[in-house]
N, C-alpha and C. Protein backbone atom coordinates (compact mmCIF):
# COMPACT_ATOMS: atom_id res chain seq x y z
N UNK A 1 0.85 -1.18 0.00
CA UNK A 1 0.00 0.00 0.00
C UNK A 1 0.89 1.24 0.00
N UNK A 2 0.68 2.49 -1.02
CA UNK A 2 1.33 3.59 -0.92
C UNK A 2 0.71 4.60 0.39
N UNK A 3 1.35 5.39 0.98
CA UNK A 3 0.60 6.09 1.92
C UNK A 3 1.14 7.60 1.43
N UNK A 4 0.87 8.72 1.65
CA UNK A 4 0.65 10.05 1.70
C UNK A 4 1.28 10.97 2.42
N UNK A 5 1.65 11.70 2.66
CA UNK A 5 1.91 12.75 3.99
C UNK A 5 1.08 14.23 3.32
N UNK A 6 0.08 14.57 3.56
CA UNK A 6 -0.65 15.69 3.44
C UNK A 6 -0.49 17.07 4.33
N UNK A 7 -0.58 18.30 3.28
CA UNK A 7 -1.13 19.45 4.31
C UNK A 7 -2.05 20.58 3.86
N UNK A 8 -3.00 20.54 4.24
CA UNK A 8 -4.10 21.86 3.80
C UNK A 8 -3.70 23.40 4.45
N UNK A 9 -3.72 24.41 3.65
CA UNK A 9 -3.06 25.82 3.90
C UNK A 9 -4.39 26.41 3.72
N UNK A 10 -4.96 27.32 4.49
CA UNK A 10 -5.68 28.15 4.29
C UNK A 10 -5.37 29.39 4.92
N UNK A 11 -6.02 30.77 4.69
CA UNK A 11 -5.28 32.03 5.04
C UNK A 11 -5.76 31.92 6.49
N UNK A 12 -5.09 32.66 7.37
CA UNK A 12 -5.89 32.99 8.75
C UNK A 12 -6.40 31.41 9.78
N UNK A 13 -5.71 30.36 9.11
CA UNK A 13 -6.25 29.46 10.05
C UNK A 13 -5.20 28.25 9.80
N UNK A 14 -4.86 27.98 10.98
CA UNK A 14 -3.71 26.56 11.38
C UNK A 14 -3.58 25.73 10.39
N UNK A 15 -2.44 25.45 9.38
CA UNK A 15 -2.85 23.98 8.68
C UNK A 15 -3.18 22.93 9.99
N UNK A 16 -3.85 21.90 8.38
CA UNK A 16 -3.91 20.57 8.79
C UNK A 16 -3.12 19.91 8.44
N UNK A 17 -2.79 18.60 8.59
CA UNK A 17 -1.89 17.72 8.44
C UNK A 17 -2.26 16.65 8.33
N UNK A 18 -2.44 15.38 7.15
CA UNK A 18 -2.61 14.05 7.59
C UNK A 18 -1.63 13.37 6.99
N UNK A 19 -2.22 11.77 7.19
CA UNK A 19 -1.16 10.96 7.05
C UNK A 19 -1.88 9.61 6.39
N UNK A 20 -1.82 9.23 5.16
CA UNK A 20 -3.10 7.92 4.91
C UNK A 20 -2.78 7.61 3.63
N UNK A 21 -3.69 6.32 3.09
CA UNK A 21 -3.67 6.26 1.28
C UNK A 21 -4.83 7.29 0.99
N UNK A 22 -4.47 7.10 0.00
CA UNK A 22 -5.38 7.81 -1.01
C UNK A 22 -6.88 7.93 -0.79
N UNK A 23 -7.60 6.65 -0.55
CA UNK A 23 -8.60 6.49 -0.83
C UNK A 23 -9.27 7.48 1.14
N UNK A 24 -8.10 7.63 2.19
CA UNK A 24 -8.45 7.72 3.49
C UNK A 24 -8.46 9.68 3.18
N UNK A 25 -7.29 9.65 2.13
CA UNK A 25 -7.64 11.41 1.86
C UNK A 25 -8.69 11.99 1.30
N UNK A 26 -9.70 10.90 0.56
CA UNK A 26 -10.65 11.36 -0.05
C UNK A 26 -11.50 11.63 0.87
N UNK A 27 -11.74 10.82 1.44
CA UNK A 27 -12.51 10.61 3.25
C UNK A 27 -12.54 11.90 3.86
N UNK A 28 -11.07 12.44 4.39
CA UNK A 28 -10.88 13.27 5.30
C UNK A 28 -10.85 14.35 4.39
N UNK A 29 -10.71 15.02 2.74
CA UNK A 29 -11.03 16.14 2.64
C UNK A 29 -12.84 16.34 2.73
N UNK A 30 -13.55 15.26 2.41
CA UNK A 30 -14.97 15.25 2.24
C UNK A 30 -15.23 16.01 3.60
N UNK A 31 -14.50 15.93 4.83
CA UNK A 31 -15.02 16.40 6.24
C UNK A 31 -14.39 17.73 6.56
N UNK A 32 -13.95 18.57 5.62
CA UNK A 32 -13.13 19.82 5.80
C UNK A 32 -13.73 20.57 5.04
N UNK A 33 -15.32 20.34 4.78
CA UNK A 33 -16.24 21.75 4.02
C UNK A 33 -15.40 22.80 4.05
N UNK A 34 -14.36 22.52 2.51
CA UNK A 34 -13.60 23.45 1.67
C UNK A 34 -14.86 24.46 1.09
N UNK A 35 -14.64 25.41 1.06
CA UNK A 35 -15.17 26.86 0.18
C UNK A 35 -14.95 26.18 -1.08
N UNK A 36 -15.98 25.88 -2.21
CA UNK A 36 -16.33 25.91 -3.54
C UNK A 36 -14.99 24.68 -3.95
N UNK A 37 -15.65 23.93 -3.27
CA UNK A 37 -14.41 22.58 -3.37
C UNK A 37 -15.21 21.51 -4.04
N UNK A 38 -14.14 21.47 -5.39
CA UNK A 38 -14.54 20.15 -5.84
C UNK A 38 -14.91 19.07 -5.70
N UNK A 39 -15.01 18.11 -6.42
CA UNK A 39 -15.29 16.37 -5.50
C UNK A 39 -14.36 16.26 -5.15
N UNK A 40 -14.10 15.68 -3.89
CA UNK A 40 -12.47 15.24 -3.53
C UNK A 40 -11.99 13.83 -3.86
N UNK A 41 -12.96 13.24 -4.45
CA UNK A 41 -11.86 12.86 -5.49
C UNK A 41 -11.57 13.17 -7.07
N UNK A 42 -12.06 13.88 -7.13
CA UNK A 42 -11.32 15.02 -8.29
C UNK A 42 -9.99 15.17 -8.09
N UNK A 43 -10.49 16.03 -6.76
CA UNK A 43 -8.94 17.00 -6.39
C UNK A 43 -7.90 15.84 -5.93
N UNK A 44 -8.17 14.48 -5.80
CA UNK A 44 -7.14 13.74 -5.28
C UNK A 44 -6.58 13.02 -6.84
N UNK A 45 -7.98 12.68 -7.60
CA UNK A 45 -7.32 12.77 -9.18
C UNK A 45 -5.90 13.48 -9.77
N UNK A 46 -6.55 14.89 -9.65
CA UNK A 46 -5.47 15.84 -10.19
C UNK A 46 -3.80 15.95 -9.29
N UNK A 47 -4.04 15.46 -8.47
CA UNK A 47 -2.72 15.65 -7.38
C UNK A 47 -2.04 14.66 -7.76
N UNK A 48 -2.74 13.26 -8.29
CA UNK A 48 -2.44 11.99 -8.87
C UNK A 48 -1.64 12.16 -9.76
N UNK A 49 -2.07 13.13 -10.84
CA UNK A 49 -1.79 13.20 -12.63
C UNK A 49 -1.18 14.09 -12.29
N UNK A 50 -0.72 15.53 -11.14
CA UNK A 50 0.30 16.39 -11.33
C UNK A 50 1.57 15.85 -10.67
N UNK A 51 1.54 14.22 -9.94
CA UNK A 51 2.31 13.94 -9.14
C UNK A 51 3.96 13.97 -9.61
N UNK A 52 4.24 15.06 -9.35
CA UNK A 52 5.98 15.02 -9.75
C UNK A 52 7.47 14.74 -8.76
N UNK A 53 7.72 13.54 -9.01
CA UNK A 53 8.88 12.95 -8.18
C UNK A 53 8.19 12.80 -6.64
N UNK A 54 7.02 12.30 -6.75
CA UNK A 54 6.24 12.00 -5.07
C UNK A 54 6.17 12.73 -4.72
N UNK A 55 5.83 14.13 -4.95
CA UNK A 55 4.91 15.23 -5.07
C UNK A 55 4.26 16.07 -5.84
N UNK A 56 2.64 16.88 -4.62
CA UNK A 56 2.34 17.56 -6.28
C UNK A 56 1.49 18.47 -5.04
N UNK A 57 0.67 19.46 -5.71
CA UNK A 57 0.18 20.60 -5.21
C UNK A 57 -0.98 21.07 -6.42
N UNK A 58 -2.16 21.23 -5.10
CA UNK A 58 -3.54 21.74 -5.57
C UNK A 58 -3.70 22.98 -5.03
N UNK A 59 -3.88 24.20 -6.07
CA UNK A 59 -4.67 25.41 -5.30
C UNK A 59 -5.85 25.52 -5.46
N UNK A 60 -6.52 26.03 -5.27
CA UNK A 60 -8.30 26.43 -5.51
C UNK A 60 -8.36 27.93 -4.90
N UNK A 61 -8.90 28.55 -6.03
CA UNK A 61 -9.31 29.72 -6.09
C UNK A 61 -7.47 30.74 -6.01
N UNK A 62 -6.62 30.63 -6.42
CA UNK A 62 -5.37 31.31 -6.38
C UNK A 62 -5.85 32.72 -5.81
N UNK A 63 -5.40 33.30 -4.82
CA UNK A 63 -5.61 34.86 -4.82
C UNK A 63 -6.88 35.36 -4.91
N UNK A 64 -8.14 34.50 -4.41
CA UNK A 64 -9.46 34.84 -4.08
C UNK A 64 -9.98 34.59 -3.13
N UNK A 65 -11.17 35.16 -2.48
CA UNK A 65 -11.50 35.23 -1.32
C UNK A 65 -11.73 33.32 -0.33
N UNK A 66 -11.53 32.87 -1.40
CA UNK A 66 -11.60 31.02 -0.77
C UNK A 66 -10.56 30.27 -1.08
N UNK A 67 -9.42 31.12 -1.28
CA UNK A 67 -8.23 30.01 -1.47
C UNK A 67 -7.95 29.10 -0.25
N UNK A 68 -7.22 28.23 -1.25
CA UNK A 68 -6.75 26.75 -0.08
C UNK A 68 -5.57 26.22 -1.12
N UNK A 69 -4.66 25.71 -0.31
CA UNK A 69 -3.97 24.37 -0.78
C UNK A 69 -3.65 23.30 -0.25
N UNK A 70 -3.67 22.45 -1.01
CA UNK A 70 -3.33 21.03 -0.52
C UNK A 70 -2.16 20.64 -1.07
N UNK A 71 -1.06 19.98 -0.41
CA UNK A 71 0.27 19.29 -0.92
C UNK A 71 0.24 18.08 -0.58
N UNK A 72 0.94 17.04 -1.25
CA UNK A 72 0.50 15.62 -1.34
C UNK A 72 2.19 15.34 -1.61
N UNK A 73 2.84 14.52 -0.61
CA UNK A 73 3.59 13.88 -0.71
C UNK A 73 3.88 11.98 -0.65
N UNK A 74 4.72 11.33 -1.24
CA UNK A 74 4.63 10.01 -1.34
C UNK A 74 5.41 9.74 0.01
N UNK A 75 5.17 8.47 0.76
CA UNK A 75 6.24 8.00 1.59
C UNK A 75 6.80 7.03 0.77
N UNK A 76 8.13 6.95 0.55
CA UNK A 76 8.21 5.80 -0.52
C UNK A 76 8.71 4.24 0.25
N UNK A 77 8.79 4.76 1.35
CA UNK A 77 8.93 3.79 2.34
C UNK A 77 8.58 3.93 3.75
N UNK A 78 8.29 2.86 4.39
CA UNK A 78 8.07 2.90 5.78
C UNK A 78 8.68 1.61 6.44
N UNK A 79 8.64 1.87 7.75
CA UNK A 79 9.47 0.87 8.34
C UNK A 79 8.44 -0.52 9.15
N UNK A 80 8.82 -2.02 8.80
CA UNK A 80 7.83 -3.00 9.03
C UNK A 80 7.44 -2.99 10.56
N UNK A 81 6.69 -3.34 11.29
CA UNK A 81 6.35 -3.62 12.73
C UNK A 81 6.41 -4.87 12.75
């Protein structure tokens, strides 16, 4: 299983931070009633297809009153238990 390291930026308020596959980020953006936010899995689509060298970056709304970003990094490894 690939896992993620996530962070949501919005102006004026604490990022978030997670940690999951793919399918657990779709989950947890669905519960962060983003301002004029796509399907999340759209936006986890496009982070997919911009993914460059196990990362990639979503803005929404650039420089308008509902911006956000999300950054999506790969773990390309983890350690067994």
């Amino acid at each position: 299983m690939t896992v993620y390291l996530w962070a949501l930026y919005r102006p004026r308020i604490e990022p978030k931070k997670g940690f999951g596959d793919l399918g657990y980020l779709i989950r947890w953006l669905e519960k962060q009633r983003l301002p004029g936010e796509a399907p999340s899995d759209w936006v986890v689509m496009l982070l997919k297809i911009a993914e460059n060298d196990g990362r990639s970056v979503y803005v929404h709304d650039k420089g308008g009153p509902d911006e956000w970003t999300l950054t999506l990094n790969r773990v390309d490894a983890l350690p067994r238990c």
